[in-house]
C-alpha atoms as a PDB file:
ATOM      1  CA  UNK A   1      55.230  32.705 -41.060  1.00  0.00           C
ATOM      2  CA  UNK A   2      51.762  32.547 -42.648  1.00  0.00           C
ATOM      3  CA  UNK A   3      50.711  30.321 -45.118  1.00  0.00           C
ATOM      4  CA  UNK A   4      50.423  32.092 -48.683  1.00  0.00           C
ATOM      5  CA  UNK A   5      46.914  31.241 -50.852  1.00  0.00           C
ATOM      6  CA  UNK A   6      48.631  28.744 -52.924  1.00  0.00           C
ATOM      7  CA  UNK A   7      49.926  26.837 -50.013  1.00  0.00           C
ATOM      8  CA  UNK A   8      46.466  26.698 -48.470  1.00  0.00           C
ATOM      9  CA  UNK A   9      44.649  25.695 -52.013  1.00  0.00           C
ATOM     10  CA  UNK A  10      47.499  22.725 -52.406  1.00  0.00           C
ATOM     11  CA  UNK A  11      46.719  21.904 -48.645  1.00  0.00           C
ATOM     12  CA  UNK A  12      42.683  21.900 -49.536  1.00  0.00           C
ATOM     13  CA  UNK A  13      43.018  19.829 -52.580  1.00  0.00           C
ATOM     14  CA  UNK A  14      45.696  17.152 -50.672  1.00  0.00           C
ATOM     15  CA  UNK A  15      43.263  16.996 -47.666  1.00  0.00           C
ATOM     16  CA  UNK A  16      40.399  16.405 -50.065  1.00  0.00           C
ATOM     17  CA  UNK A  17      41.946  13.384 -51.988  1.00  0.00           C
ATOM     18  CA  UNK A  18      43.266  11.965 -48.225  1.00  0.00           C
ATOM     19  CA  UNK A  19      39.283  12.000 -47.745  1.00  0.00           C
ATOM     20  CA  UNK A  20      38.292  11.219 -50.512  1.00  0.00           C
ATOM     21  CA  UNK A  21      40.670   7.860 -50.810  1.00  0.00           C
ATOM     22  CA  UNK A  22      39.903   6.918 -46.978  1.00  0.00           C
ATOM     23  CA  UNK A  23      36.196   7.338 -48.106  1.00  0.00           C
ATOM     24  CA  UNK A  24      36.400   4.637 -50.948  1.00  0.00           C
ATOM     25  CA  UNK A  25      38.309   2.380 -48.826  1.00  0.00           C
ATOM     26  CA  UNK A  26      36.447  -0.582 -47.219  1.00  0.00           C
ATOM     27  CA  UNK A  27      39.010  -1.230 -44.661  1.00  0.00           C
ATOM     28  CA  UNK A  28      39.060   2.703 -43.006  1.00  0.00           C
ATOM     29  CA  UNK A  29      35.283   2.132 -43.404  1.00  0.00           C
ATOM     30  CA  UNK A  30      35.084  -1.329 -41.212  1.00  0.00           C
ATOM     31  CA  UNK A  31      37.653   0.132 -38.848  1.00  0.00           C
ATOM     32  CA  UNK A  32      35.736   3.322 -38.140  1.00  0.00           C
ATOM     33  CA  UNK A  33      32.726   1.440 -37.988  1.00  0.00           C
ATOM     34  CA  UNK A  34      33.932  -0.675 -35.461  1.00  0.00           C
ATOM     35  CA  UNK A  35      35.306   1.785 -33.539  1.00  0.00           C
ATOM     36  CA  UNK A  36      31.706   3.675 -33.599  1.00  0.00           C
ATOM     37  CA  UNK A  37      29.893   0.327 -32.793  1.00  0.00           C
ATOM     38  CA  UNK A  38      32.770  -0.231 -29.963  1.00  0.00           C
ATOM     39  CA  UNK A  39      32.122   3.647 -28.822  1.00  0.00           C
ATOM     40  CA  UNK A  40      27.863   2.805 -28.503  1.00  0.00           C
ATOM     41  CA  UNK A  41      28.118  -0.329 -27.075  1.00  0.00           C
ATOM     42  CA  UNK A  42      30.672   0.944 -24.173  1.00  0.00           C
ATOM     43  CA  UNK A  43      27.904   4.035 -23.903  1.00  0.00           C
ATOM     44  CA  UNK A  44      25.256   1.398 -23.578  1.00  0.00           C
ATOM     45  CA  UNK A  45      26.682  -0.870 -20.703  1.00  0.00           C
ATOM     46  CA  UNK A  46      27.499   1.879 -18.650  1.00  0.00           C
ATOM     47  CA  UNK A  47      24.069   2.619 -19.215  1.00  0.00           C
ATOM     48  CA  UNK A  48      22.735  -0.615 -18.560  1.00  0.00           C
ATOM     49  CA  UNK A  49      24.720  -0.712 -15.132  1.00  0.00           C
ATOM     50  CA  UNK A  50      23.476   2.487 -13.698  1.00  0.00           C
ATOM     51  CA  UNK A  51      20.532   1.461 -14.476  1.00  0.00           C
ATOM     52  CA  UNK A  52      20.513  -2.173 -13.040  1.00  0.00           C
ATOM     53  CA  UNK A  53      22.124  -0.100  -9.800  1.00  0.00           C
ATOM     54  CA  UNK A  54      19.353   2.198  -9.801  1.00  0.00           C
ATOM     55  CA  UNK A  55      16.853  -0.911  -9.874  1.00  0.00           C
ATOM     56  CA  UNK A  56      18.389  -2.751  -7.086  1.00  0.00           C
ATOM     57  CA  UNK A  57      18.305   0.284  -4.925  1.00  0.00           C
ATOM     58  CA  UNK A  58      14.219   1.075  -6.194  1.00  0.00           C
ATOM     59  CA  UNK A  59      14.117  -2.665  -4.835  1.00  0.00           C
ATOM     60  CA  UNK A  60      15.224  -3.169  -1.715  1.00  0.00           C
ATOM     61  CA  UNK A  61      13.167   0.037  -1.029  1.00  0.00           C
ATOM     62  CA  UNK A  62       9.834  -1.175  -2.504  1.00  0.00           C
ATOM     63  CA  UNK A  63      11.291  -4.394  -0.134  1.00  0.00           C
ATOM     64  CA  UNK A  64      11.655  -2.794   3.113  1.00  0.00           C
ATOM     65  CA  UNK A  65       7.909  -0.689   2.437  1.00  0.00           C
ATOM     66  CA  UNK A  66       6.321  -4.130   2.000  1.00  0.00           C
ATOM     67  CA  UNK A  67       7.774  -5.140   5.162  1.00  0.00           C
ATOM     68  CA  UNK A  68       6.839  -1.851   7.017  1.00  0.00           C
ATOM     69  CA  UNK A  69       3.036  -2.225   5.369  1.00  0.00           C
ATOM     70  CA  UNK A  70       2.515  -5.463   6.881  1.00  0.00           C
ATOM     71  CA  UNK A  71       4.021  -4.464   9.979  1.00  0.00           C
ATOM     72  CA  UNK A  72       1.877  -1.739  10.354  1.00  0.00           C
ATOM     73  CA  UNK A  73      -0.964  -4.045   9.178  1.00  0.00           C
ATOM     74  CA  UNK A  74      -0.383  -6.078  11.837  1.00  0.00           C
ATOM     75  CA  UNK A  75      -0.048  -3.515  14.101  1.00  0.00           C
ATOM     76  CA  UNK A  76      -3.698  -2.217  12.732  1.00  0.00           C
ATOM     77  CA  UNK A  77      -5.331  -5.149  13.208  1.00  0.00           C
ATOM     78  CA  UNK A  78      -4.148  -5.522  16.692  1.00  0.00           C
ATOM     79  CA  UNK A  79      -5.327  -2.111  17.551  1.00  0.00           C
ATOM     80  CA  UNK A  80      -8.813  -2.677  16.061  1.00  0.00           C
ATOM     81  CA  UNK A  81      -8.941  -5.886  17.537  1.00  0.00           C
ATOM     82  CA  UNK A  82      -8.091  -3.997  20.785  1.00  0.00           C
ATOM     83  CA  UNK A  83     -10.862  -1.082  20.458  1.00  0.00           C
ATOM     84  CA  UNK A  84     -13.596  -4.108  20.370  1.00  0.00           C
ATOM     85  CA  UNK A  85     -12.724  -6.111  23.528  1.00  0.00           C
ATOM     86  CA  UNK A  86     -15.859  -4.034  24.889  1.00  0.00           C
ATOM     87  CA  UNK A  87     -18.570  -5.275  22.389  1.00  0.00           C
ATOM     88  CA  UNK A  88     -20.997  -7.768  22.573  1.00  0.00           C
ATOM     89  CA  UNK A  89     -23.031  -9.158  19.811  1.00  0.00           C
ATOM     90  CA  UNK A  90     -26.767  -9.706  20.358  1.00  0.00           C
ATOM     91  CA  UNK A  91     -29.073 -11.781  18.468  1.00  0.00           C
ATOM     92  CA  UNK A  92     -32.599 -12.345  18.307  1.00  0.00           C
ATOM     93  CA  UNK A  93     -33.959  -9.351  20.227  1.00  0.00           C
ATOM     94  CA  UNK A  94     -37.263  -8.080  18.453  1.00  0.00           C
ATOM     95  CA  UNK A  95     -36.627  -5.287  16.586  1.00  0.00           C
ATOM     96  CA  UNK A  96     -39.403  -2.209  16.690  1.00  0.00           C
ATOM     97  CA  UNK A  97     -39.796   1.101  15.814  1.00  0.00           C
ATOM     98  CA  UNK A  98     -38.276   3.888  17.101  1.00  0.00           C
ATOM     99  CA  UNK A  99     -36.658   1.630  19.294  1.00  0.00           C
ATOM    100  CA  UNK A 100     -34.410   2.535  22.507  1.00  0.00           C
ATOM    101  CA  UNK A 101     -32.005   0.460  22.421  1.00  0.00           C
ATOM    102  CA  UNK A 102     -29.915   1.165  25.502  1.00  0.00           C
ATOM    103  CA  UNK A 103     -33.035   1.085  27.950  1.00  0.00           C
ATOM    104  CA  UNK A 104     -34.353  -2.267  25.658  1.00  0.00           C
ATOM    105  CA  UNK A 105     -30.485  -3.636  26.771  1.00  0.00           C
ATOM    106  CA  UNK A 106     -30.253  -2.354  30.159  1.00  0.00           C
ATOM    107  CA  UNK A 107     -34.005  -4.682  31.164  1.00  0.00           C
ATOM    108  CA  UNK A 108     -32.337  -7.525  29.087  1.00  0.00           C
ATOM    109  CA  UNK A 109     -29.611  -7.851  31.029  1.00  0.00           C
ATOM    110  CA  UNK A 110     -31.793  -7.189  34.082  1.00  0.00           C
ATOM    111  CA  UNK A 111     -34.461  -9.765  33.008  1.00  0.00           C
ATOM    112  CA  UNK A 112     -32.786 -12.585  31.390  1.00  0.00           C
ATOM    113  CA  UNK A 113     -29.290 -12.589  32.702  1.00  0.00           C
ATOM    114  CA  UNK A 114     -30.018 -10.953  36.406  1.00  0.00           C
ATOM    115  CA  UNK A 115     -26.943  -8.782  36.164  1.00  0.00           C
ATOM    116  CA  UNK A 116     -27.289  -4.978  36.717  1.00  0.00           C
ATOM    117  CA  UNK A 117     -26.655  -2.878  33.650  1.00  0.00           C
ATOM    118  CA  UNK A 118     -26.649   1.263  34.331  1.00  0.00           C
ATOM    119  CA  UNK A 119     -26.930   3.603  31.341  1.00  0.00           C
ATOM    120  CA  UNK A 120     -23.670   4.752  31.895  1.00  0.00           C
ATOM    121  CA  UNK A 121     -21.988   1.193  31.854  1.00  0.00           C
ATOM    122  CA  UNK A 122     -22.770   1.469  28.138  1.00  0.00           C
ATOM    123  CA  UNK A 123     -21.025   3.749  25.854  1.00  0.00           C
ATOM    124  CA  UNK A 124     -22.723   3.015  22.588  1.00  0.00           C
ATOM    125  CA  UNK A 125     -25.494   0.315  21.455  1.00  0.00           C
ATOM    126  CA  UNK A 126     -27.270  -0.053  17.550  1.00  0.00           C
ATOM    127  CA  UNK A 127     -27.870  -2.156  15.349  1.00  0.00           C
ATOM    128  CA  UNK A 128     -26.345  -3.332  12.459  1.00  0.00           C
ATOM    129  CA  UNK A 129     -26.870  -3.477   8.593  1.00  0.00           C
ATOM    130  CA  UNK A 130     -30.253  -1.811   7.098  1.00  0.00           C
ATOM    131  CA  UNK A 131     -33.474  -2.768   8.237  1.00  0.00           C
ATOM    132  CA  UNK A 132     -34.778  -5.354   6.228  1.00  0.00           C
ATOM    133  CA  UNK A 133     -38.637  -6.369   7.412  1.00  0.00           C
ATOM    134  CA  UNK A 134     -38.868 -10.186   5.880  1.00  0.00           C
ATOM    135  CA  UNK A 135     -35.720 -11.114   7.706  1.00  0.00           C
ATOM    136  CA  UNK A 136     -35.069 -12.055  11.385  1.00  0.00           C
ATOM    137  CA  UNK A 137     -34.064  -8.652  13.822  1.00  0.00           C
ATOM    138  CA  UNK A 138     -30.951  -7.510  13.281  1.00  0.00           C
ATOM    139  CA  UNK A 139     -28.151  -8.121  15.272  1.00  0.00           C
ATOM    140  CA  UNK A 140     -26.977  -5.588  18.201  1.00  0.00           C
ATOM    141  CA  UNK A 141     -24.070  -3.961  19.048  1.00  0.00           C
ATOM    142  CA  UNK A 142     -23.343  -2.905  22.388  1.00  0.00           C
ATOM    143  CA  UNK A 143     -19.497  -1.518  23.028  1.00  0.00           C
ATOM    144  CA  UNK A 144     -19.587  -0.914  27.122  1.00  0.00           C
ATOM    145  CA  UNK A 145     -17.822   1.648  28.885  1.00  0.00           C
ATOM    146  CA  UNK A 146     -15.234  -0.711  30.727  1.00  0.00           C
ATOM    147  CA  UNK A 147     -14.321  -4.500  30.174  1.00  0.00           C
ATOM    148  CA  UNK A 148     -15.171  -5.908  33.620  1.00  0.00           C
ATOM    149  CA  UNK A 149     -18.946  -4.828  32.461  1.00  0.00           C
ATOM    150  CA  UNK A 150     -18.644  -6.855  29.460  1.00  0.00           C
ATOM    151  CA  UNK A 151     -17.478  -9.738  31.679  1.00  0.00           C
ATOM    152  CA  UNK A 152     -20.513  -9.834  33.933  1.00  0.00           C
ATOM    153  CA  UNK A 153     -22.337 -10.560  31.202  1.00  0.00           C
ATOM    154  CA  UNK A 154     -20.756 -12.927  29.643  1.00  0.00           C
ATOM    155  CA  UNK A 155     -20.024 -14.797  32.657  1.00  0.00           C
ATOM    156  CA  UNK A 156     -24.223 -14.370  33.355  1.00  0.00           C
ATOM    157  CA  UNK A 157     -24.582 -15.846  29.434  1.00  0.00           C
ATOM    158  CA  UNK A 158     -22.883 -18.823  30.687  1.00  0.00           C
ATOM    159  CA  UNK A 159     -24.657 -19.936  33.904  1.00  0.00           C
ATOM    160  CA  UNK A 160     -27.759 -19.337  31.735  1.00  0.00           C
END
């Protein structure tokens, strides 16, 4: 059976005062704050863990990338290291213009270190660094077509 007006108006006015009396007292007050501050700090350290979990996983990742970078580093520097057991480094050979520099190393070789250099035992010769003319010549580069060609020289170099 429904509730008539009067009964509703009666409930209004005894729900009001319930408020109104839990409102003005201190104790209801503290409890429902601590419940509240209970509520937030439970909200908070859940949180905090997913969170913390989240960080652990970001780190061990940003770990095991540090690791692969200086693997692959490594793994760099061995290749480059690699592509220049060809070169040779030549200093002291006067510098001119408009210089060939793969017939100039080809009668070096011939003439100072009596080994026989062809054209195609050399797969690219220059210089380095910008010319510069109140310094000494600048130092060659010569990266030879196979290793055993590199080795003659050297080996020349030293009985010379």
């Amino acid at each position: 059976m429904p509730l008539t007006r009067e009964q509703i108006i009666d409930y209004k006015v005894i729900f009001r005062e319930c408020i109104d009396d839990l409102i003005t007292d201190n104790t209801f007050i503290l409890r429902l704050g601590n419940a509240l501050a209970k509520t937030i700090e439970n909200s908070i350290d859940v949180a905090l863990k997913t969170h913390a979990e989240t960080l652990k996983t970001y780190s061990a990742h940003i770990d095991q990338l540090k690791e692969e970078n200086l693997v692959l580093r490594n793994k760099m520097d061995s290749l480059e290291q690699y592509s220049r057991r060809n070169n040779i480094r030549i200093n002291g050979i006067v510098q001119e213009q408009d210089e060939n520099l793969e017939e100039k190393i080809i009668s070096f070789c011939e003439e100072r270190l009596n080994v026989s250099v062809e054209l195609r035992d050399i797969d690219r010769v220059h210089r380095l660094g910008k010319p510069d003319k109140t310094s000494s010549p600048r130092s060659i580069i010569i990266k030879f077509t196979n290793h055993g060609c590199k080795q003659k020289i050297l080996a020349a170099k030293k009985r010379s």
